[in-house]
C-alpha atoms as a PDB file:
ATOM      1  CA  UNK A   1     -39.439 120.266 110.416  1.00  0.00           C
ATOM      2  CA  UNK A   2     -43.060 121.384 109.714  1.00  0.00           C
ATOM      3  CA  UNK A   3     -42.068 124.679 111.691  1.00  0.00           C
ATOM      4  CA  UNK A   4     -38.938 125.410 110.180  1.00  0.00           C
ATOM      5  CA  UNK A   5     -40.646 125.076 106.817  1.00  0.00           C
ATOM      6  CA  UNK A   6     -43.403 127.340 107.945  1.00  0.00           C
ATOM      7  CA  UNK A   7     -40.715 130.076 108.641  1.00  0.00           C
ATOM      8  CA  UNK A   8     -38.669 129.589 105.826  1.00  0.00           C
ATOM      9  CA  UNK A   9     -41.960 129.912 103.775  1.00  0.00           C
ATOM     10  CA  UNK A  10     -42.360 133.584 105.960  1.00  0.00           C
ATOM     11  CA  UNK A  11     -38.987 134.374 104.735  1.00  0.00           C
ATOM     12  CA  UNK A  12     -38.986 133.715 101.520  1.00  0.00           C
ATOM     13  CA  UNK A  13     -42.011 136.311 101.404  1.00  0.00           C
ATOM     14  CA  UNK A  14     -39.865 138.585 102.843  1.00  0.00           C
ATOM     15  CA  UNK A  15     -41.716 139.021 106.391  1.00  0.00           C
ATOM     16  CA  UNK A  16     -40.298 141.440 108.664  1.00  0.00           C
ATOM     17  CA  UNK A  17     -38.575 139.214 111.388  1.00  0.00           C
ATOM     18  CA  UNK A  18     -40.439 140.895 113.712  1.00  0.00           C
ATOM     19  CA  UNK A  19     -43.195 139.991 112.593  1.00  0.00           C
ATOM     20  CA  UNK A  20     -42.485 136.578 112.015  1.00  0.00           C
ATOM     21  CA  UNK A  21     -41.118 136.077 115.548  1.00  0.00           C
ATOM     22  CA  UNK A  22     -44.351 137.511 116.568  1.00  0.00           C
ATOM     23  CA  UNK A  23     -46.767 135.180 114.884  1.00  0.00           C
ATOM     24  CA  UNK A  24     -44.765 131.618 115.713  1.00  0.00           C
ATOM     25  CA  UNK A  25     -45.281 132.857 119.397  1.00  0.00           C
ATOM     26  CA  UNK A  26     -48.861 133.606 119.016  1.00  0.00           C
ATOM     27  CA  UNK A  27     -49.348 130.302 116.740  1.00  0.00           C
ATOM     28  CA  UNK A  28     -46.992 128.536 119.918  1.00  0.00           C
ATOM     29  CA  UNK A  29     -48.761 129.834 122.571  1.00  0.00           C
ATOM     30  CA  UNK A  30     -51.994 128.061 120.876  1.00  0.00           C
ATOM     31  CA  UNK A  31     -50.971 125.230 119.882  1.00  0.00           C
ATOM     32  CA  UNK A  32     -49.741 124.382 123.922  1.00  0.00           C
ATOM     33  CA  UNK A  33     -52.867 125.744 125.201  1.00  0.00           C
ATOM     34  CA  UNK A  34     -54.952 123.095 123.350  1.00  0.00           C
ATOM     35  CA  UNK A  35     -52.814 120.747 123.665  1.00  0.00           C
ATOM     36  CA  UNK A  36     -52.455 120.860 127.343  1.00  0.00           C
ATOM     37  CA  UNK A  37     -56.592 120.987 127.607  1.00  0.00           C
ATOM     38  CA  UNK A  38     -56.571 117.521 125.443  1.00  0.00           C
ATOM     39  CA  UNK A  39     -53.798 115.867 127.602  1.00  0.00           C
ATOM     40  CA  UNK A  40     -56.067 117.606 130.690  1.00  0.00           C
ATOM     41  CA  UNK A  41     -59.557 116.078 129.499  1.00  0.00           C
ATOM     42  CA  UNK A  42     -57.715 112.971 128.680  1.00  0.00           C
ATOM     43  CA  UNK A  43     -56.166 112.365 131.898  1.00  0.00           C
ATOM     44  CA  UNK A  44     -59.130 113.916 133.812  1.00  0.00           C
ATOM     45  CA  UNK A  45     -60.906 110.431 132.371  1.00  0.00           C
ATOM     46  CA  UNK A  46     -58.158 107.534 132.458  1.00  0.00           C
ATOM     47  CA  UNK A  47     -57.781 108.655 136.510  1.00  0.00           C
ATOM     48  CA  UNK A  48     -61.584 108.394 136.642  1.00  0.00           C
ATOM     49  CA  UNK A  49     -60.966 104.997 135.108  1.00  0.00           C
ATOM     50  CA  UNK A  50     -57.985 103.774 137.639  1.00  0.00           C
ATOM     51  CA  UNK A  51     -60.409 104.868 140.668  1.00  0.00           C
ATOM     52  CA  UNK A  52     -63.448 103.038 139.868  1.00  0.00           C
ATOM     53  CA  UNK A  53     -61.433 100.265 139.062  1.00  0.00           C
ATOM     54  CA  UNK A  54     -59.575 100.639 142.740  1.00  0.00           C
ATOM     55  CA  UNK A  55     -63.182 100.723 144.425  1.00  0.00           C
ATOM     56  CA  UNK A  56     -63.685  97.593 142.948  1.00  0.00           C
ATOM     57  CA  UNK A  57     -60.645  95.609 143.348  1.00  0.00           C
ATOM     58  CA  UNK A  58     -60.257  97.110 147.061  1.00  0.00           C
ATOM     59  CA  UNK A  59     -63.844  95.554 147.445  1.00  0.00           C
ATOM     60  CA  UNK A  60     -62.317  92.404 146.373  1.00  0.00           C
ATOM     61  CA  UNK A  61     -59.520  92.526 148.380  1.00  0.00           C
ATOM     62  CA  UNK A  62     -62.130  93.187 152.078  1.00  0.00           C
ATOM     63  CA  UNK A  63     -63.674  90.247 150.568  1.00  0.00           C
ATOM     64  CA  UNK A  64     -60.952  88.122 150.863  1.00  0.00           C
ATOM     65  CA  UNK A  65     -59.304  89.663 153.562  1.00  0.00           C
ATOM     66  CA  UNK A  66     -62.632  88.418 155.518  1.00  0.00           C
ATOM     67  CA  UNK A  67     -62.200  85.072 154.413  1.00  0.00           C
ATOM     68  CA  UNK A  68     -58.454  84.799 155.928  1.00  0.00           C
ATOM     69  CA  UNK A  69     -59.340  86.172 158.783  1.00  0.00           C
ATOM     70  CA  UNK A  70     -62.549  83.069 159.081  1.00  0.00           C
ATOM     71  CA  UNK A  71     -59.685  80.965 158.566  1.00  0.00           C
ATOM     72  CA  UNK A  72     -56.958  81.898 160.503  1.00  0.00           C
ATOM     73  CA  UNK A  73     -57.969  84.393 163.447  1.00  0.00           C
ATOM     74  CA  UNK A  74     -59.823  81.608 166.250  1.00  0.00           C
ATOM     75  CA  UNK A  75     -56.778  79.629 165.666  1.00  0.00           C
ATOM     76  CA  UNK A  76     -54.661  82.641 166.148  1.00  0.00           C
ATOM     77  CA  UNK A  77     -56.676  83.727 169.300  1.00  0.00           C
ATOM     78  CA  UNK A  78     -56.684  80.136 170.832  1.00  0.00           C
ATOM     79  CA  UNK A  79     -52.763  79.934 170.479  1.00  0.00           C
ATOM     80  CA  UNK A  80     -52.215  83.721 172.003  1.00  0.00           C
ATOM     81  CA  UNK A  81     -54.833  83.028 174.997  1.00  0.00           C
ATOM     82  CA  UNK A  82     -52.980  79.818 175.638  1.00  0.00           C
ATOM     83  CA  UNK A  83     -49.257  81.274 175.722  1.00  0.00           C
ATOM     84  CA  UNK A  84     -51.061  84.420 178.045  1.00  0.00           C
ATOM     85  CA  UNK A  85     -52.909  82.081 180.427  1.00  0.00           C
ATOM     86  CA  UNK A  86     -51.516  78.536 180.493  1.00  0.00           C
ATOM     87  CA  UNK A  87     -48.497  77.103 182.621  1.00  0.00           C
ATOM     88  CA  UNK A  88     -46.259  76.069 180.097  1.00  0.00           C
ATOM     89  CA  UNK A  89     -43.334  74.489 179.977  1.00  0.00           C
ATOM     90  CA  UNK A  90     -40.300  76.753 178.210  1.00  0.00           C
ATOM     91  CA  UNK A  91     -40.536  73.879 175.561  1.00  0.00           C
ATOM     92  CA  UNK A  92     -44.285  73.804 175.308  1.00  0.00           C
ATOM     93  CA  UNK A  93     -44.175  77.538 175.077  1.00  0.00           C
ATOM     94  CA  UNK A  94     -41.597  77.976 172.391  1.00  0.00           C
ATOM     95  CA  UNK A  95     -43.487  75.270 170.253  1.00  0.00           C
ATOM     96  CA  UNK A  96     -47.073  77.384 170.424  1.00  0.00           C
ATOM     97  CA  UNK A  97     -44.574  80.673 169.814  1.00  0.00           C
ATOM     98  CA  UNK A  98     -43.682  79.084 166.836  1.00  0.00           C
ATOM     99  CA  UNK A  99     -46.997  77.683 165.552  1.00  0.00           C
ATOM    100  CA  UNK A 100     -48.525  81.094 166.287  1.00  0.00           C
ATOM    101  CA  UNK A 101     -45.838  83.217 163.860  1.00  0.00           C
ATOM    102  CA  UNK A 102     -46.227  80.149 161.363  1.00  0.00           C
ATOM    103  CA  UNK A 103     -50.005  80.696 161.146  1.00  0.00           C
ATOM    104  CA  UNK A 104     -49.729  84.687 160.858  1.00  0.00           C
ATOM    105  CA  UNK A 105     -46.924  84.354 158.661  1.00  0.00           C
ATOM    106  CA  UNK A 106     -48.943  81.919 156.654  1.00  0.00           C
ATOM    107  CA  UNK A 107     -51.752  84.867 156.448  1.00  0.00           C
ATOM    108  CA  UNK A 108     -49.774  87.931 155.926  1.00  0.00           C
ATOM    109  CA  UNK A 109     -48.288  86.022 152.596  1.00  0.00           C
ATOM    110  CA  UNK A 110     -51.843  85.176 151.358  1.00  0.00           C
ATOM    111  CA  UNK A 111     -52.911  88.982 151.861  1.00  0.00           C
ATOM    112  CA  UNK A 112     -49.816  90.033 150.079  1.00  0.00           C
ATOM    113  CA  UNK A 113     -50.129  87.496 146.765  1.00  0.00           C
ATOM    114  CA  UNK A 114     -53.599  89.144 147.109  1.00  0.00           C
ATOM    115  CA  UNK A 115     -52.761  92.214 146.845  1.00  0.00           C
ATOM    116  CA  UNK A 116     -50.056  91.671 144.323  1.00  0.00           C
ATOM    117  CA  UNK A 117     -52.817  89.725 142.078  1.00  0.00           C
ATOM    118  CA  UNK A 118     -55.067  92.435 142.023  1.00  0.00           C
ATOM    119  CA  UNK A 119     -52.714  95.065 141.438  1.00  0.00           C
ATOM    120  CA  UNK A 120     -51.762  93.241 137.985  1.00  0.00           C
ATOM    121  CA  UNK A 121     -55.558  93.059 136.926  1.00  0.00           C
ATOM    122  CA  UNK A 122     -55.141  96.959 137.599  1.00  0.00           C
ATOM    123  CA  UNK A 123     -52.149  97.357 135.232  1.00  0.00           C
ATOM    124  CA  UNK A 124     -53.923  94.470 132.809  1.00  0.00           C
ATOM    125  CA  UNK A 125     -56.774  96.553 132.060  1.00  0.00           C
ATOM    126  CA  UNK A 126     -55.293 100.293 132.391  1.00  0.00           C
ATOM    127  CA  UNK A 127     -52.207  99.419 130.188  1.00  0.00           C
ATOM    128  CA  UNK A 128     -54.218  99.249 126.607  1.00  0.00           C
ATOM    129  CA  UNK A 129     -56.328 102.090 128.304  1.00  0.00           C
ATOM    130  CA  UNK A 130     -52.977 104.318 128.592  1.00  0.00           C
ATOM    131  CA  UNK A 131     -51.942 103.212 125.115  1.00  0.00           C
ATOM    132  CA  UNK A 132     -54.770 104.486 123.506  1.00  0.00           C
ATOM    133  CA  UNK A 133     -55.141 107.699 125.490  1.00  0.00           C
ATOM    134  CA  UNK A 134     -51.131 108.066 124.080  1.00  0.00           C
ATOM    135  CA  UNK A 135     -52.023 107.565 120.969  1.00  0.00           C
ATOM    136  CA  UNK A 136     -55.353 110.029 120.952  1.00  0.00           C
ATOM    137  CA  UNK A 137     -53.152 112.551 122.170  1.00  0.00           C
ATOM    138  CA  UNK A 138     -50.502 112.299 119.766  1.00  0.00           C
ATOM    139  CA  UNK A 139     -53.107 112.079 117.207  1.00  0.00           C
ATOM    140  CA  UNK A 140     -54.696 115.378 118.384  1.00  0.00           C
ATOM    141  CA  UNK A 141     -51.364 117.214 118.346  1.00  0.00           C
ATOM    142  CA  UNK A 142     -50.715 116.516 114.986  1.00  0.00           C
ATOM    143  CA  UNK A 143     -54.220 117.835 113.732  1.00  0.00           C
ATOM    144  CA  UNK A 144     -53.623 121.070 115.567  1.00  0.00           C
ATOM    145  CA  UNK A 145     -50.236 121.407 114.176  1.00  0.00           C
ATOM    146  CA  UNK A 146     -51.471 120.888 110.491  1.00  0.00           C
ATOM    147  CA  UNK A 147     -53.691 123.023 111.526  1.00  0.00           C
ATOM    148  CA  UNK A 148     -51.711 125.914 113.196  1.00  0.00           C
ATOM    149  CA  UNK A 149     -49.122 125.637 109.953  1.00  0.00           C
ATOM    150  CA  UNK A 150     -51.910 126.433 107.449  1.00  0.00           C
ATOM    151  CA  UNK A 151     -52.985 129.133 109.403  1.00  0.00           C
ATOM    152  CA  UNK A 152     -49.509 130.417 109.802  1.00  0.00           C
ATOM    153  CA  UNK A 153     -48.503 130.083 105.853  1.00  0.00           C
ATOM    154  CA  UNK A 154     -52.112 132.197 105.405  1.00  0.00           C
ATOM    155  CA  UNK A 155     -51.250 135.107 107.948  1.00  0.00           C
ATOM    156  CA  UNK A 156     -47.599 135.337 107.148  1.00  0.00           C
ATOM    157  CA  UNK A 157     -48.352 135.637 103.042  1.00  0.00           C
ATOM    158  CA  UNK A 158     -51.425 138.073 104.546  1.00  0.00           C
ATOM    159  CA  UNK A 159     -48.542 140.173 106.276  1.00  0.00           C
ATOM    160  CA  UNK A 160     -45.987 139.568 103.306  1.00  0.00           C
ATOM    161  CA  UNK A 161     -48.185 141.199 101.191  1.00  0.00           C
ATOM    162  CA  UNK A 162     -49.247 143.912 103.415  1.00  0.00           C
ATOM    163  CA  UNK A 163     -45.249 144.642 103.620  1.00  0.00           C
ATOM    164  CA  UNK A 164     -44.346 144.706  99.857  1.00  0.00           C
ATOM    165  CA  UNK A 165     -47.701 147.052  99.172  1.00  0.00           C
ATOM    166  CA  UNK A 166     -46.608 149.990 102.174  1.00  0.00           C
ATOM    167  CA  UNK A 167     -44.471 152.614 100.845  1.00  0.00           C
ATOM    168  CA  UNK A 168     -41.943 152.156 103.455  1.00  0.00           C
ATOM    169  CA  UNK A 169     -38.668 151.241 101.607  1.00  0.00           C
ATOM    170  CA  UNK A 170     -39.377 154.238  98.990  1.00  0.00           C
ATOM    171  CA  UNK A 171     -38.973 156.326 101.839  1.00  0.00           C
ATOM    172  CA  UNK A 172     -36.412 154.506 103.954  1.00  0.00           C
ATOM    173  CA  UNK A 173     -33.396 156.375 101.896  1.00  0.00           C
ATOM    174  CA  UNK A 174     -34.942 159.883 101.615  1.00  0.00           C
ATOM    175  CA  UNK A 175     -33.056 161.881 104.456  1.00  0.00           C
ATOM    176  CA  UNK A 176     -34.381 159.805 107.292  1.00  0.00           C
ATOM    177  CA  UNK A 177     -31.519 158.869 110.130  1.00  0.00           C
ATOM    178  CA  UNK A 178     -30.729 154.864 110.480  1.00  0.00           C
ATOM    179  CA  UNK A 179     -32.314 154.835 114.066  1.00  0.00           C
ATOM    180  CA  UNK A 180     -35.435 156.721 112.547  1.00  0.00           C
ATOM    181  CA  UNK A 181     -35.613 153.894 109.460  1.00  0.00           C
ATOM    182  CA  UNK A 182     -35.842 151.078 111.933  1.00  0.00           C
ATOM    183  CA  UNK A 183     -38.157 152.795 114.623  1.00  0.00           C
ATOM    184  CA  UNK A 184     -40.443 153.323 111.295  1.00  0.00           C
ATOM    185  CA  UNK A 185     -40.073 149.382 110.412  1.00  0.00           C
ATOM    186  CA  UNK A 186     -40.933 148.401 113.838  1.00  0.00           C
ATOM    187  CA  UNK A 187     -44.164 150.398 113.525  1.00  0.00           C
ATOM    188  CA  UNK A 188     -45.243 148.992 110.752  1.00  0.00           C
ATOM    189  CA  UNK A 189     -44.934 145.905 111.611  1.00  0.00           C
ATOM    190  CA  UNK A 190     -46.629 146.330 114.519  1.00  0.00           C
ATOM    191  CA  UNK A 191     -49.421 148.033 112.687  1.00  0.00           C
ATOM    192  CA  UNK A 192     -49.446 144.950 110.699  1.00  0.00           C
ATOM    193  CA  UNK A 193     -50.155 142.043 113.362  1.00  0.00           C
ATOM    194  CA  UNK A 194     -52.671 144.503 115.059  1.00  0.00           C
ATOM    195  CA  UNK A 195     -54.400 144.969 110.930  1.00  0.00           C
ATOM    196  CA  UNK A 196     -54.209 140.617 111.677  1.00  0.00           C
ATOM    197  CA  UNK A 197     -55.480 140.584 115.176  1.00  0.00           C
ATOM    198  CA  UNK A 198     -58.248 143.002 114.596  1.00  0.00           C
ATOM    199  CA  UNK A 199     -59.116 140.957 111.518  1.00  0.00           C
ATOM    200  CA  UNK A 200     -58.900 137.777 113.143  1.00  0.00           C
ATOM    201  CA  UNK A 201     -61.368 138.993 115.920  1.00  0.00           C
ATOM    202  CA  UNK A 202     -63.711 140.148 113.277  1.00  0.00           C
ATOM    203  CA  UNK A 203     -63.851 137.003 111.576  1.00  0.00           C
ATOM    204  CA  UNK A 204     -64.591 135.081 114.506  1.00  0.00           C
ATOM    205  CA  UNK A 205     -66.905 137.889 115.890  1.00  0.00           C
ATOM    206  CA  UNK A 206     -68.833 137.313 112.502  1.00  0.00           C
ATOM    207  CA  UNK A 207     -68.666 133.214 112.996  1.00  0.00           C
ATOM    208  CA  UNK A 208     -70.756 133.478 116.583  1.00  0.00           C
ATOM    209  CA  UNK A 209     -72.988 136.154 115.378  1.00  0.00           C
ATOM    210  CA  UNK A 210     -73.876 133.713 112.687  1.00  0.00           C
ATOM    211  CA  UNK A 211     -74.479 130.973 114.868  1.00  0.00           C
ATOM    212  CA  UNK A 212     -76.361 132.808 117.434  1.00  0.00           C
ATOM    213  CA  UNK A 213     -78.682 134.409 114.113  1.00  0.00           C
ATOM    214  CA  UNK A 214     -77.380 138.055 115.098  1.00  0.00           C
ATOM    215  CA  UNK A 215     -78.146 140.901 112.651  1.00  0.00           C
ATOM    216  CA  UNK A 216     -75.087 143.301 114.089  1.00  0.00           C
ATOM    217  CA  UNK A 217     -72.668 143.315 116.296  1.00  0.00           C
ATOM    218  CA  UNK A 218     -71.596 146.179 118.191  1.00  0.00           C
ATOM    219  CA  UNK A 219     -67.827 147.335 118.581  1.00  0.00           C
ATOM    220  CA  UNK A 220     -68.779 150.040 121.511  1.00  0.00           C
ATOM    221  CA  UNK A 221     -71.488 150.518 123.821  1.00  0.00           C
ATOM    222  CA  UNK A 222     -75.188 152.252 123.377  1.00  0.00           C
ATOM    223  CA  UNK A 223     -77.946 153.446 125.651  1.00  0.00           C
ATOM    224  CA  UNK A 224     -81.264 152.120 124.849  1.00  0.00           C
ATOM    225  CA  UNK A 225     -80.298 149.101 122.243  1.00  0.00           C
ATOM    226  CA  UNK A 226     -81.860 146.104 122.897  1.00  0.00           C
ATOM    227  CA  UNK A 227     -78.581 143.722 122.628  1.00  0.00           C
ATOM    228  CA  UNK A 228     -76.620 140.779 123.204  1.00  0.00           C
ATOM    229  CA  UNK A 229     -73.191 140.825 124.714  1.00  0.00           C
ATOM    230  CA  UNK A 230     -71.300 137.925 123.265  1.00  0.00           C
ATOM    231  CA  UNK A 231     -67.622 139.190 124.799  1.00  0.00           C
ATOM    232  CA  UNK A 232     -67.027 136.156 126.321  1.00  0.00           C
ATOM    233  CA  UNK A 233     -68.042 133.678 123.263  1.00  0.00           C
ATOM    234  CA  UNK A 234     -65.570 135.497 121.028  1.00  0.00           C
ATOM    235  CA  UNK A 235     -62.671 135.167 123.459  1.00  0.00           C
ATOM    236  CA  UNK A 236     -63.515 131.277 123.675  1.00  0.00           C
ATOM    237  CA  UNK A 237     -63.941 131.113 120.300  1.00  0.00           C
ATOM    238  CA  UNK A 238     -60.415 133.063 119.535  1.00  0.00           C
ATOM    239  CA  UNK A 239     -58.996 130.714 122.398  1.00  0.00           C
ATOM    240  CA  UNK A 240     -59.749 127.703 120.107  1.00  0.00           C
END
């Protein structure tokens, strides 16, 4: 809704479609990036969560896997040494067979309630843990949306007025060929987004050379200045 009324905003201001097309991708293209880094950095810490919790449940679980095995494994040796090494009768045989599986069956349930006990602490604890992470993210994706629309109601005004200013349409009807009218659109506005772009990378040029106390910033390179390359900065910061 907030998109659609973003665009019918660019519209209204008569923006090229071009253009327009042009800055919901850029806008798009930003608004997954940083969204996909949240839902990264988010999950990045709930799986840290889930493994130390593992660690200490699994220790929990050796811990009482010992303890069945105190309890049950000399009676399950004594009972398997006796049907290996004893004369038996077939009925005397068949009655330790049976006390054997009765006593390991007895075990193998214990370890499995065990298991099944801990898991649930596991999902107990992570559940409100996932809820909240759900609810962060959502959270963030809103704010960058609000954010993202504001920006794109600025920049498509920014390139409605750069439109309605350029002497384009004047000239549209003076002897100029249909195909040559729309080749002449297209170029300006492409010459418009770049007039953004550039403008965009100035601004935020300007922010980090005010935070890093920078007197000038160079847009080529000199011999024999004594600078600071700060590149990289301004892509991260445009990357924002």
């Amino acid at each position: 809704m907030e998109k659609q009324t973003a665009q019918g905003q660019a519209q209204d201001n008569a923006m090229p479609d071009g253009a327009l097309q042009g800055l919901n991708e850029a806008l798009g293209q930003e608004f997954n990036s940083k969204v996909a880094a949240k839902q990264n950095e988010i999950s990045v810490r709930l799986n840290q969560k889930v493994d130390q919790l593992r660690r200490d449940l699994a220790g929990q679980f050796d811990a009482y896997n010992k303890e069945m095995d105190e309890t049950y494994q000399n009676q399950i040796f004594s009972l398997q040494l006796k049907l290996k090494t004893v004369q038996l009768s077939k009925e005397e045989m068949e009655a330790l067979q049976k006390q054997l599986e009765q006593l390991q069956g007895e075990r193998s349930a214990k370890l499995a309630a065990k298991e099944k006990e801990l898991s649930g602490q596991l999902e107990a604890v992570m559940a409100p843990e996932k809820a909240a992470a759900e609810k962060e993210l959502s959270a963030y994706a809103n704010e960058v949306n609000t954010a993202l629309q504001q920006q794109a109601a600025v920049k498509s005004a920014e390139i409605a007025a750069r439109m309605q200013t350029a002497p384009l349409q004047s000239q549209a009807g003076q002897g100029r060929t249909e195909t040559e009218q729309k080749a002449a659109l297209k170029s300006q506005e492409i010459t418009v987004l770049q007039d953004c772009i550039i403008k965009d990378i100035q601004d935020k040029t300007a922010k980090i050379a005010a935070e890093r106390s920078l007197e000038a910033v160079l847009g080529v390179y000199k011999v024999n200045v004594s600078a600071v390359d700060i590149t990289d900065a301004v892509i991260a910061e445009i990357k924002k």
